[in-house]
C-alpha atoms as a PDB file:
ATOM      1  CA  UNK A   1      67.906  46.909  90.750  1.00  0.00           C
ATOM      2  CA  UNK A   2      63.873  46.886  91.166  1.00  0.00           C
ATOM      3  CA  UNK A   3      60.803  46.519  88.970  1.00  0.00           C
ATOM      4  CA  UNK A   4      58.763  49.506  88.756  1.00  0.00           C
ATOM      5  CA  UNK A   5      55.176  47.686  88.217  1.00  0.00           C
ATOM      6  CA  UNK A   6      51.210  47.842  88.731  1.00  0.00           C
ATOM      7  CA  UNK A   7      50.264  44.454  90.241  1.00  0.00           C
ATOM      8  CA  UNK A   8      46.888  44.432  88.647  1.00  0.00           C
ATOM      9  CA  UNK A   9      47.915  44.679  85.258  1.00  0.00           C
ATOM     10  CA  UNK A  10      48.942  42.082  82.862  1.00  0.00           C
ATOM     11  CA  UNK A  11      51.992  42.770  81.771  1.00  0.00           C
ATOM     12  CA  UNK A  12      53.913  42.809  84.573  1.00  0.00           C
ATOM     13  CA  UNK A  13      52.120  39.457  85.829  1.00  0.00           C
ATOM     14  CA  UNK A  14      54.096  38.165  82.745  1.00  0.00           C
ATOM     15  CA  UNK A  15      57.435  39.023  84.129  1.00  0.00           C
ATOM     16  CA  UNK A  16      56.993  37.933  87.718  1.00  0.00           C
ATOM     17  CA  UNK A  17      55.697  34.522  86.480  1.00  0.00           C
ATOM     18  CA  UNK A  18      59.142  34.487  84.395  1.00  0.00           C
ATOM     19  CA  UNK A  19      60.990  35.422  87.504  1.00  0.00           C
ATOM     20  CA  UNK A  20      58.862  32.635  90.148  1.00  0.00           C
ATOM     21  CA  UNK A  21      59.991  30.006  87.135  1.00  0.00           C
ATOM     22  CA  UNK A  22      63.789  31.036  87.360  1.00  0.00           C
ATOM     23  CA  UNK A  23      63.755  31.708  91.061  1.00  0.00           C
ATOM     24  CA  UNK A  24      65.055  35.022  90.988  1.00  0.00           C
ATOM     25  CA  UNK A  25      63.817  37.766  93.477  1.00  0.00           C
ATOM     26  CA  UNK A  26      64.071  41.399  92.085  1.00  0.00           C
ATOM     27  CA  UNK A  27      62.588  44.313  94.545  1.00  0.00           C
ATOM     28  CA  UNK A  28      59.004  45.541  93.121  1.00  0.00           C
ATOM     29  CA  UNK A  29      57.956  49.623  93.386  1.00  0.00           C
ATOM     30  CA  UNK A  30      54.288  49.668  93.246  1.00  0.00           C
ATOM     31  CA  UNK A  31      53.399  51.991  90.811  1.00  0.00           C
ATOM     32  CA  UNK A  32      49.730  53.657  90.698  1.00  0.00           C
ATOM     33  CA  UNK A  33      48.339  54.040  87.297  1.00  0.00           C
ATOM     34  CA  UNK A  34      46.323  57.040  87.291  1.00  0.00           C
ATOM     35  CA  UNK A  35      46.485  59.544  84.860  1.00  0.00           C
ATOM     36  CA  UNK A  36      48.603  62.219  86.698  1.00  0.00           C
ATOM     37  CA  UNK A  37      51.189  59.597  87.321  1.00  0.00           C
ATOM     38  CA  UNK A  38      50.883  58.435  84.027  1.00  0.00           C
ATOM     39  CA  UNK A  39      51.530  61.686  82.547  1.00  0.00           C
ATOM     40  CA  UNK A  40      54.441  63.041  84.659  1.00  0.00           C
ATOM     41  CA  UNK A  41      57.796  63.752  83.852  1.00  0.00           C
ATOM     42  CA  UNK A  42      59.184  61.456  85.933  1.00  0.00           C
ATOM     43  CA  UNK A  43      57.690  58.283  84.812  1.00  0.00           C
ATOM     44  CA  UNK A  44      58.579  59.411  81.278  1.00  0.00           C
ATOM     45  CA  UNK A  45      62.026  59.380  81.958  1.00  0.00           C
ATOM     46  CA  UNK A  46      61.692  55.411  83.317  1.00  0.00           C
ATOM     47  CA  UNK A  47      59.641  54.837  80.210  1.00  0.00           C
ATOM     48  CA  UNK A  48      58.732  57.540  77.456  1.00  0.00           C
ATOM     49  CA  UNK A  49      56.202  54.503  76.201  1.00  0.00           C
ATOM     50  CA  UNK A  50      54.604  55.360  79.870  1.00  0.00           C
ATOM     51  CA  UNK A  51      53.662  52.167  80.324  1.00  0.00           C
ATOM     52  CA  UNK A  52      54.682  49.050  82.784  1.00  0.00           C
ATOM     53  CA  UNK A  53      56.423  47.372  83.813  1.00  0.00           C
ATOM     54  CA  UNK A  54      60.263  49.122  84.140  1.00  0.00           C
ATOM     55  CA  UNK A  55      63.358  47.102  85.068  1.00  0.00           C
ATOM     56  CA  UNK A  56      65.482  49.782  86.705  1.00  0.00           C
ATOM     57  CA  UNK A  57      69.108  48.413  86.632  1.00  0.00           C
ATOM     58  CA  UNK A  58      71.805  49.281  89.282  1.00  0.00           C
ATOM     59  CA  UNK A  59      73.471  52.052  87.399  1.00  0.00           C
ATOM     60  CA  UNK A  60      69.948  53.629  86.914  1.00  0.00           C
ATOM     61  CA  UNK A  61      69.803  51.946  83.087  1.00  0.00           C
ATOM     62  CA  UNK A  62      66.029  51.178  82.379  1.00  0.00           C
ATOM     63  CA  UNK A  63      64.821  48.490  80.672  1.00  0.00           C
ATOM     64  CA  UNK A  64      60.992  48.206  79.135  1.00  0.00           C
ATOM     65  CA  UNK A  65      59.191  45.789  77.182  1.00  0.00           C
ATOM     66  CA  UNK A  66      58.081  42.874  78.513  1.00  0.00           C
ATOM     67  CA  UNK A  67      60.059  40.436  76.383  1.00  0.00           C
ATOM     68  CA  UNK A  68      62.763  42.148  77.082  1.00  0.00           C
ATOM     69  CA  UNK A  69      63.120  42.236  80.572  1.00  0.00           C
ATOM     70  CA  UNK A  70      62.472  38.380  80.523  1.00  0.00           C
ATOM     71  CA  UNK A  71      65.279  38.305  77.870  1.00  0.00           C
ATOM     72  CA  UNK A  72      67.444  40.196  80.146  1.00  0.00           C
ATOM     73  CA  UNK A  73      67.422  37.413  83.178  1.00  0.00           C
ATOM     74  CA  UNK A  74      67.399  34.659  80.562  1.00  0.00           C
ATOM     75  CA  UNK A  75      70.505  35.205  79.583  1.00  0.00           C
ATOM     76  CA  UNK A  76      71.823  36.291  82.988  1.00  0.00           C
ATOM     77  CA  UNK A  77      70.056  32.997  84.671  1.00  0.00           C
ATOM     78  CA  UNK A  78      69.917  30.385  81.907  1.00  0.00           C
ATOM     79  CA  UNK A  79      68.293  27.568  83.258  1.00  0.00           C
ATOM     80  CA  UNK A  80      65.223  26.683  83.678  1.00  0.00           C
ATOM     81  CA  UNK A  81      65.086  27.707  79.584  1.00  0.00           C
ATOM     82  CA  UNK A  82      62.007  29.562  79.276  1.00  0.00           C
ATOM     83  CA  UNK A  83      63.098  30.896  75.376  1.00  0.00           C
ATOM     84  CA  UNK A  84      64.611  27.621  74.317  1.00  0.00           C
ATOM     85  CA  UNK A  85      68.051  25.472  73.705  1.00  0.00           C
ATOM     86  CA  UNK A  86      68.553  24.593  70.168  1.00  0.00           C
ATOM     87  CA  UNK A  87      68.353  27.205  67.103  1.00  0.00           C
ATOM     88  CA  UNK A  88      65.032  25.194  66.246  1.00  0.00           C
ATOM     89  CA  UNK A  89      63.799  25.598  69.933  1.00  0.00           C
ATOM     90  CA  UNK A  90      63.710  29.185  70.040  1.00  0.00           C
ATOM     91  CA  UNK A  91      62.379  29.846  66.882  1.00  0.00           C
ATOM     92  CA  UNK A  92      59.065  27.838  67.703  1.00  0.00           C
ATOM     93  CA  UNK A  93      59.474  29.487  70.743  1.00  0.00           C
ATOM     94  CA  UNK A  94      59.427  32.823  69.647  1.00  0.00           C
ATOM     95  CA  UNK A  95      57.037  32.067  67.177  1.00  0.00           C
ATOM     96  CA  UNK A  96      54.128  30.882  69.238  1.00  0.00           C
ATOM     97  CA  UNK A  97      54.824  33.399  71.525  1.00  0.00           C
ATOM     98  CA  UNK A  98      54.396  36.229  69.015  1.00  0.00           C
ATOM     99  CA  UNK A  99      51.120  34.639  67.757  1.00  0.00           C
ATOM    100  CA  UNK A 100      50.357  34.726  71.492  1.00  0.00           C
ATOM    101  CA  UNK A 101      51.276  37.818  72.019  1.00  0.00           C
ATOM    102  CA  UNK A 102      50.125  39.933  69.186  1.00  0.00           C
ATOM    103  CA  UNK A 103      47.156  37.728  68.595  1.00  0.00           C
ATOM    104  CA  UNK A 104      45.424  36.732  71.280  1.00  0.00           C
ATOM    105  CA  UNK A 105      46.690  38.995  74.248  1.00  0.00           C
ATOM    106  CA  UNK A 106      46.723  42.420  72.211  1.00  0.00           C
ATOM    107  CA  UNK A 107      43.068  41.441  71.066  1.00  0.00           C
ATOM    108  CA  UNK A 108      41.790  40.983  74.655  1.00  0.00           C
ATOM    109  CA  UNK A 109      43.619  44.428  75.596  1.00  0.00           C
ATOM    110  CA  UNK A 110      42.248  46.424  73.027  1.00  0.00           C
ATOM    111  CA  UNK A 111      38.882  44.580  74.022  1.00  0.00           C
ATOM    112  CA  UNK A 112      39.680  45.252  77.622  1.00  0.00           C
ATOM    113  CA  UNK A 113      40.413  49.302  77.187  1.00  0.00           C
ATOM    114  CA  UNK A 114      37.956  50.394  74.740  1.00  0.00           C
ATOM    115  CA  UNK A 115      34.807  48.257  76.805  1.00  0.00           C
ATOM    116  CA  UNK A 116      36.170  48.920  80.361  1.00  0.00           C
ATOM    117  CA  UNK A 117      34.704  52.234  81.745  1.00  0.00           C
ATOM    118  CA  UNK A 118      38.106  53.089  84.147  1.00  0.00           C
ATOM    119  CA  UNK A 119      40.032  53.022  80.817  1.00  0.00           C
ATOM    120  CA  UNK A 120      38.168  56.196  79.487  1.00  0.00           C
ATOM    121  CA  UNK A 121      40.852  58.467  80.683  1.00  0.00           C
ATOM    122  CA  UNK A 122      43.221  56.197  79.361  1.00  0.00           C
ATOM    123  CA  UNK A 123      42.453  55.161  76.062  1.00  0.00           C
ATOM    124  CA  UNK A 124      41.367  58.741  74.091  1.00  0.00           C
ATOM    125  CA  UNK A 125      39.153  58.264  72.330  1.00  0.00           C
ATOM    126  CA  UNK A 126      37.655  54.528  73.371  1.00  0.00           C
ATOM    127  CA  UNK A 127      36.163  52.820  70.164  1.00  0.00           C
ATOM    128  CA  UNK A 128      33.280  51.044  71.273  1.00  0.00           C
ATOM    129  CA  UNK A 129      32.708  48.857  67.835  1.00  0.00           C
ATOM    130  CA  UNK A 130      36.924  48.283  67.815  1.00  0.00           C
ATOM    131  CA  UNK A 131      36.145  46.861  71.567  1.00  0.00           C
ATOM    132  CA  UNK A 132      33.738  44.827  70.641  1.00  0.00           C
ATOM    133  CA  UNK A 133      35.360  43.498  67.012  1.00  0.00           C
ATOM    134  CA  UNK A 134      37.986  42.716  69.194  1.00  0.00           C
ATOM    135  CA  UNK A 135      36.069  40.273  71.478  1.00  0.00           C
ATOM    136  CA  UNK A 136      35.458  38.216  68.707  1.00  0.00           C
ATOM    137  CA  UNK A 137      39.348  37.998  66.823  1.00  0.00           C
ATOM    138  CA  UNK A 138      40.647  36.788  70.490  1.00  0.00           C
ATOM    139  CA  UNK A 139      38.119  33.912  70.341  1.00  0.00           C
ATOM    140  CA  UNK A 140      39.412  33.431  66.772  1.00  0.00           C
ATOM    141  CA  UNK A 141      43.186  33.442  68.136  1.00  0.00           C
ATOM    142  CA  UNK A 142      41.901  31.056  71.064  1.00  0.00           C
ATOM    143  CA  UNK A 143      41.106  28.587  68.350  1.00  0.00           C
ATOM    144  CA  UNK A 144      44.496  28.507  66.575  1.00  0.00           C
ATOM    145  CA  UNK A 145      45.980  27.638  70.622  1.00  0.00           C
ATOM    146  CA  UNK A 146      42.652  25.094  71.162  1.00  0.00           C
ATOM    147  CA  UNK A 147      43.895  23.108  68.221  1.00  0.00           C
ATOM    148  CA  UNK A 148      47.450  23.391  69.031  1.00  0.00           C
ATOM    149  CA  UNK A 149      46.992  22.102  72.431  1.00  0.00           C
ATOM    150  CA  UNK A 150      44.700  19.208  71.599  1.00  0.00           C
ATOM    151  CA  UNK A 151      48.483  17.405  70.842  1.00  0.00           C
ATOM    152  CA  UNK A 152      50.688  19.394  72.723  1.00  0.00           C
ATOM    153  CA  UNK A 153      51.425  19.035  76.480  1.00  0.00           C
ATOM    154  CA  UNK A 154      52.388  22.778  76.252  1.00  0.00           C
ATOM    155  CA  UNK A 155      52.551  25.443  73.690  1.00  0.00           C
ATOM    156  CA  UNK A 156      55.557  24.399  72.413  1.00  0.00           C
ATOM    157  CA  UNK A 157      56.201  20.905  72.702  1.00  0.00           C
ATOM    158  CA  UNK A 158      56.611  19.125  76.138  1.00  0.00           C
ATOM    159  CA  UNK A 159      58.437  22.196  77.708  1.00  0.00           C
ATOM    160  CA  UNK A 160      57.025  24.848  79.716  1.00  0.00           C
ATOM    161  CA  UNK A 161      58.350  28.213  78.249  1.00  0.00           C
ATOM    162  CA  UNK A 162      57.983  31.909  78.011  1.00  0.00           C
ATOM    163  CA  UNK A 163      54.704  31.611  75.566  1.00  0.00           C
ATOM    164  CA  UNK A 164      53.409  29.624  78.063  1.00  0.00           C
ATOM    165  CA  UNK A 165      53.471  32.224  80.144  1.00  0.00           C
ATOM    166  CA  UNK A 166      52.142  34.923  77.678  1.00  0.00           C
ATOM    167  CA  UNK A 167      48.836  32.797  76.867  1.00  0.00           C
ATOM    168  CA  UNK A 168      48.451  32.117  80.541  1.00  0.00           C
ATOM    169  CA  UNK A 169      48.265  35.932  81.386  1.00  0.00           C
ATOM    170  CA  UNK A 170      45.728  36.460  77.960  1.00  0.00           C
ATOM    171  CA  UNK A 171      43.559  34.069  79.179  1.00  0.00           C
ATOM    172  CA  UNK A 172      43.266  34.874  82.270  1.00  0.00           C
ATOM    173  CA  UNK A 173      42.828  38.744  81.286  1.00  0.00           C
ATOM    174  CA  UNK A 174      39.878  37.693  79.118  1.00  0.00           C
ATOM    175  CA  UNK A 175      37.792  37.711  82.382  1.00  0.00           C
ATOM    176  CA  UNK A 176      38.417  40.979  83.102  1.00  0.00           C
ATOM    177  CA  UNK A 177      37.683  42.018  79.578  1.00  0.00           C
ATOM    178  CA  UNK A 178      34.451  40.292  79.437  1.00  0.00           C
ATOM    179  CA  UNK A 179      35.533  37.392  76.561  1.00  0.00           C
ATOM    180  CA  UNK A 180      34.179  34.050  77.910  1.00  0.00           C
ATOM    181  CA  UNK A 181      36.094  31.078  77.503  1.00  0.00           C
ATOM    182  CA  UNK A 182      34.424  28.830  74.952  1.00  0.00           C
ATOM    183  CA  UNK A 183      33.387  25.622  77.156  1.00  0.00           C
ATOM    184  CA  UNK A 184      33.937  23.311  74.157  1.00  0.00           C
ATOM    185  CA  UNK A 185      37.647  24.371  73.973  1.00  0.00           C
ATOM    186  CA  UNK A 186      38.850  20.846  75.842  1.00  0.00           C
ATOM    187  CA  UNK A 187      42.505  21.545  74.842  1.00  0.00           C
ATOM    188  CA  UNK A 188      43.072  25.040  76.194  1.00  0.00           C
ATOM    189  CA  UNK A 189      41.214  23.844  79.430  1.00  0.00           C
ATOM    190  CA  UNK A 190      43.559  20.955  80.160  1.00  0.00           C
ATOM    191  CA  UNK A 191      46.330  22.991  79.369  1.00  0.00           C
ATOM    192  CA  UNK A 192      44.913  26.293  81.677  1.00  0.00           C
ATOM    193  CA  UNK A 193      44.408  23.577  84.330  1.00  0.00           C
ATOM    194  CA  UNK A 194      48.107  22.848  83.843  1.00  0.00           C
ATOM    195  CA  UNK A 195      50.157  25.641  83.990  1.00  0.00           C
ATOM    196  CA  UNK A 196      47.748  27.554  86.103  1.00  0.00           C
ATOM    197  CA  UNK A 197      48.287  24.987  88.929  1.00  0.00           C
ATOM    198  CA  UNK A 198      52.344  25.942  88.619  1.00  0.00           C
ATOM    199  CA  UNK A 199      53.333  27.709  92.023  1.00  0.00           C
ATOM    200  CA  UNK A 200      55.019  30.744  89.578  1.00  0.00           C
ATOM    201  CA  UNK A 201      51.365  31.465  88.193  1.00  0.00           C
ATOM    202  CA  UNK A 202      50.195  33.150  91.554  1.00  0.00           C
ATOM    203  CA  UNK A 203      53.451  35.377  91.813  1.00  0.00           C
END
Protein backbone atom coordinates (compact mmCIF):
# COMPACT_ATOMS: atom_id res chain seq x y z
CA UNK A 1 0.00 0.00 0.00
CA UNK A 2 1.40 3.76 -0.61
CA UNK A 3 0.02 7.19 -1.44
CA UNK A 4 1.02 8.44 -4.69
CA UNK A 5 1.00 12.40 -3.79
CA UNK A 6 2.51 16.03 -4.53
CA UNK A 7 3.39 17.46 -1.09
CA UNK A 8 2.73 20.98 -2.14
CA UNK A 9 -0.65 20.60 -3.13
CA UNK A 10 -3.76 20.73 -1.17
CA UNK A 11 -5.39 17.87 -1.56
CA UNK A 12 -3.23 15.50 -0.45
CA UNK A 13 -2.38 17.77 2.72
CA UNK A 14 -6.07 16.81 3.44
CA UNK A 15 -5.41 13.16 3.64
CA UNK A 16 -2.18 13.15 5.59
CA UNK A 17 -3.80 15.45 8.22
CA UNK A 18 -6.63 12.59 8.30
CA UNK A 19 -3.96 10.01 8.63
CA UNK A 20 -1.58 12.19 11.61
CA UNK A 21 -5.30 12.35 13.45
CA UNK A 22 -5.81 8.45 13.24
CA UNK A 23 -2.17 7.59 13.64
CA UNK A 24 -1.80 5.56 10.74
CA UNK A 25 1.48 5.59 8.62
CA UNK A 26 0.95 4.73 4.86
CA UNK A 27 4.31 4.95 2.53
CA UNK A 28 4.15 8.33 0.31
CA UNK A 29 5.60 8.28 -3.66
CA UNK A 30 6.41 11.78 -4.42
CA UNK A 31 4.87 12.53 -7.45
CA UNK A 32 6.07 15.63 -9.73
CA UNK A 33 3.32 17.52 -11.30
CA UNK A 34 4.51 18.70 -14.50
CA UNK A 35 2.76 18.41 -17.51
CA UNK A 36 4.57 15.39 -19.12
CA UNK A 37 3.90 13.45 -16.00
CA UNK A 38 0.62 14.67 -15.89
CA UNK A 39 -0.19 13.54 -19.24
CA UNK A 40 1.38 10.04 -19.39
CA UNK A 41 -0.06 6.83 -19.67
CA UNK A 42 1.02 5.67 -16.66
CA UNK A 43 -0.39 8.08 -14.27
CA UNK A 44 -3.68 7.65 -16.15
CA UNK A 45 -3.91 4.25 -15.30
CA UNK A 46 -3.47 5.27 -11.24
CA UNK A 47 -6.00 7.96 -11.95
CA UNK A 48 -7.74 8.70 -15.44
CA UNK A 49 -8.98 12.09 -13.39
CA UNK A 50 -4.94 12.69 -13.47
CA UNK A 51 -5.01 14.27 -10.51
CA UNK A 52 -3.67 13.59 -6.69
CA UNK A 53 -3.53 12.14 -4.50
CA UNK A 54 -3.78 8.00 -5.35
CA UNK A 55 -4.15 5.38 -2.61
CA UNK A 56 -2.53 2.39 -4.29
CA UNK A 57 -3.83 -0.71 -2.35
CA UNK A 58 -1.81 -4.00 -1.93
CA UNK A 59 -3.36 -5.89 -4.76
CA UNK A 60 -2.57 -2.84 -7.03
CA UNK A 61 -6.52 -1.54 -6.54
CA UNK A 62 -6.41 2.37 -6.71
CA UNK A 63 -8.33 4.50 -4.88
CA UNK A 64 -8.88 8.51 -5.75
CA UNK A 65 -10.82 11.19 -4.36
CA UNK A 66 -9.96 12.70 -1.44
CA UNK A 67 -13.03 11.83 0.62
CA UNK A 68 -12.65 8.70 -0.30
CA UNK A 69 -9.44 7.66 0.66
CA UNK A 70 -10.21 9.23 4.16
CA UNK A 71 -13.43 7.10 4.01
CA UNK A 72 -11.40 4.14 3.27
CA UNK A 73 -9.18 4.25 6.73
CA UNK A 74 -12.27 5.45 8.59
CA UNK A 75 -13.85 2.56 8.37
CA UNK A 76 -10.73 0.38 8.55
CA UNK A 77 -9.46 2.53 11.80
CA UNK A 78 -12.63 3.84 13.46
CA UNK A 79 -11.60 5.81 16.19
CA UNK A 80 -10.64 8.86 16.57
CA UNK A 81 -14.21 9.54 14.44
CA UNK A 82 -13.30 12.07 12.03
CA UNK A 83 -16.93 11.46 9.89
CA UNK A 84 -19.06 11.03 12.95
CA UNK A 85 -21.00 8.41 15.44
CA UNK A 86 -24.65 8.83 15.37
CA UNK A 87 -26.88 8.98 12.01
CA UNK A 88 -27.32 12.79 13.05
CA UNK A 89 -23.45 13.15 13.48
CA UNK A 90 -22.50 12.34 10.11
CA UNK A 91 -24.98 14.05 8.36
CA UNK A 92 -23.84 17.53 9.87
CA UNK A 93 -20.70 16.15 9.24
CA UNK A 94 -20.95 15.59 5.79
CA UNK A 95 -22.85 18.53 5.36
CA UNK A 96 -20.45 21.18 6.52
CA UNK A 97 -17.90 19.46 4.92
CA UNK A 98 -19.50 19.66 1.47
CA UNK A 99 -20.22 23.41 2.01
CA UNK A 100 -16.50 23.39 2.84
CA UNK A 101 -15.52 21.66 0.24
CA UNK A 102 -17.41 22.78 -2.76
CA UNK A 103 -17.73 26.26 -1.40
CA UNK A 104 -15.00 27.63 -0.02
CA UNK A 105 -12.00 25.29 -1.09
CA UNK A 106 -13.14 24.82 -4.88
CA UNK A 107 -13.52 28.76 -4.96
CA UNK A 108 -9.93 29.38 -3.75
CA UNK A 109 -8.71 26.62 -6.40
CA UNK A 110 -10.32 27.94 -9.25
CA UNK A 111 -8.97 31.39 -7.86
CA UNK A 112 -5.63 29.77 -7.33
CA UNK A 113 -5.29 28.17 -11.14
CA UNK A 114 -6.72 30.71 -13.30
CA UNK A 115 -4.48 33.83 -11.29
CA UNK A 116 -1.33 31.68 -10.67
CA UNK A 117 1.11 31.99 -13.67
CA UNK A 118 2.71 28.09 -13.18
CA UNK A 119 -0.92 26.92 -13.69
CA UNK A 120 -0.97 28.17 -17.40
CA UNK A 121 0.00 24.84 -18.71
CA UNK A 122 -2.36 23.40 -16.50
CA UNK A 123 -5.51 25.02 -16.59
CA UNK A 124 -6.26 25.56 -20.72
CA UNK A 125 -7.47 28.12 -21.17
CA UNK A 126 -6.98 30.26 -17.64
CA UNK A 127 -10.01 32.71 -17.20
CA UNK A 128 -8.65 35.67 -15.75
CA UNK A 129 -12.25 37.42 -14.76
CA UNK A 130 -13.46 33.55 -13.45
CA UNK A 131 -10.06 33.91 -11.20
CA UNK A 132 -10.80 36.88 -9.99
CA UNK A 133 -14.92 36.36 -9.45
CA UNK A 134 -13.71 33.64 -7.62
CA UNK A 135 -11.64 35.61 -5.03
CA UNK A 136 -14.57 37.23 -3.99
CA UNK A 137 -17.37 33.96 -3.59
CA UNK A 138 -14.53 32.30 -1.18
CA UNK A 139 -14.69 35.44 1.02
CA UNK A 140 -18.48 35.02 0.71
CA UNK A 141 -18.15 31.17 1.78
CA UNK A 142 -15.62 32.40 4.61
CA UNK A 143 -18.54 34.29 6.03
CA UNK A 144 -21.08 31.43 6.23
CA UNK A 145 -17.85 29.45 8.46
CA UNK A 146 -17.09 33.12 10.39
CA UNK A 147 -20.63 33.00 11.67
CA UNK A 148 -20.70 29.39 12.29
CA UNK A 149 -17.68 29.48 14.37
CA UNK A 150 -18.55 32.53 16.44
CA UNK A 151 -20.63 29.52 18.62
CA UNK A 152 -18.96 26.58 17.68
CA UNK A 153 -15.70 25.23 19.21
CA UNK A 154 -15.29 23.45 15.80
CA UNK A 155 -17.12 23.14 12.60
CA UNK A 156 -19.32 20.79 13.78
CA UNK A 157 -20.02 20.97 17.27
CA UNK A 158 -17.30 20.35 19.99
CA UNK A 159 -15.58 17.56 17.87
CA UNK A 160 -12.72 17.87 15.68
CA UNK A 161 -13.66 16.07 12.34
CA UNK A 162 -12.94 15.56 8.73
CA UNK A 163 -14.48 19.23 7.72
CA UNK A 164 -12.27 20.46 10.05
CA UNK A 165 -9.73 19.36 8.19
CA UNK A 166 -11.09 20.44 4.71
CA UNK A 167 -11.51 24.26 5.88
CA UNK A 168 -8.12 24.08 7.48
CA UNK A 169 -6.40 23.16 4.09
CA UNK A 170 -8.86 26.11 2.16
CA UNK A 171 -7.72 28.51 4.35
CA UNK A 172 -4.55 28.00 4.41
CA UNK A 173 -4.47 27.66 0.40
CA UNK A 174 -6.01 31.14 0.24
CA UNK A 175 -2.42 32.48 0.75
CA UNK A 176 -1.14 30.95 -2.01
CA UNK A 177 -4.03 32.08 -4.11
CA UNK A 178 -3.75 35.60 -3.12
CA UNK A 179 -7.40 35.84 -0.99
CA UNK A 180 -6.56 37.68 2.28
CA UNK A 181 -8.11 36.66 5.32
CA UNK A 182 -10.60 39.29 6.42
CA UNK A 183 -9.01 40.63 9.86
CA UNK A 184 -12.50 41.26 11.30
CA UNK A 185 -13.36 37.51 10.94
CA UNK A 186 -12.72 36.86 15.00
CA UNK A 187 -14.42 33.41 14.74
CA UNK A 188 -12.48 31.76 11.93
CA UNK A 189 -9.25 33.19 13.62
CA UNK A 190 -9.82 31.52 16.98
CA UNK A 191 -10.79 28.55 15.35
CA UNK A 192 -7.50 28.64 12.63
CA UNK A 193 -5.51 29.27 15.84
CA UNK A 194 -7.06 26.03 17.07
CA UNK A 195 -6.80 23.37 14.86
CA UNK A 196 -3.76 24.78 13.20
CA UNK A 197 -1.83 24.35 16.51
CA UNK A 198 -2.92 20.32 16.28
CA UNK A 199 0.44 18.29 15.75
CA UNK A 200 -1.59 16.42 12.52
CA UNK A 201 -1.81 19.98 10.77
CA UNK A 202 2.04 20.03 9.91
CA UNK A 203 1.98 16.34 8.49
Amino acid sequence: MKIVQTAAAPNPRRVRIFLAEKNISVPLEEFALKIDNIKSAEFAGLNPMRQVPVLVLADGECISETIAICRYFEELHPEPVLFGKSPLQKARIEMWNRRVELGLFFAVAQAFRHLHPGMKEREVPQVREWGEANKQKALERLAILEERLLTSAFIVGDSFSVADITALVAVDFMVQARIERPATFKGVARWYDVVSARPSATA
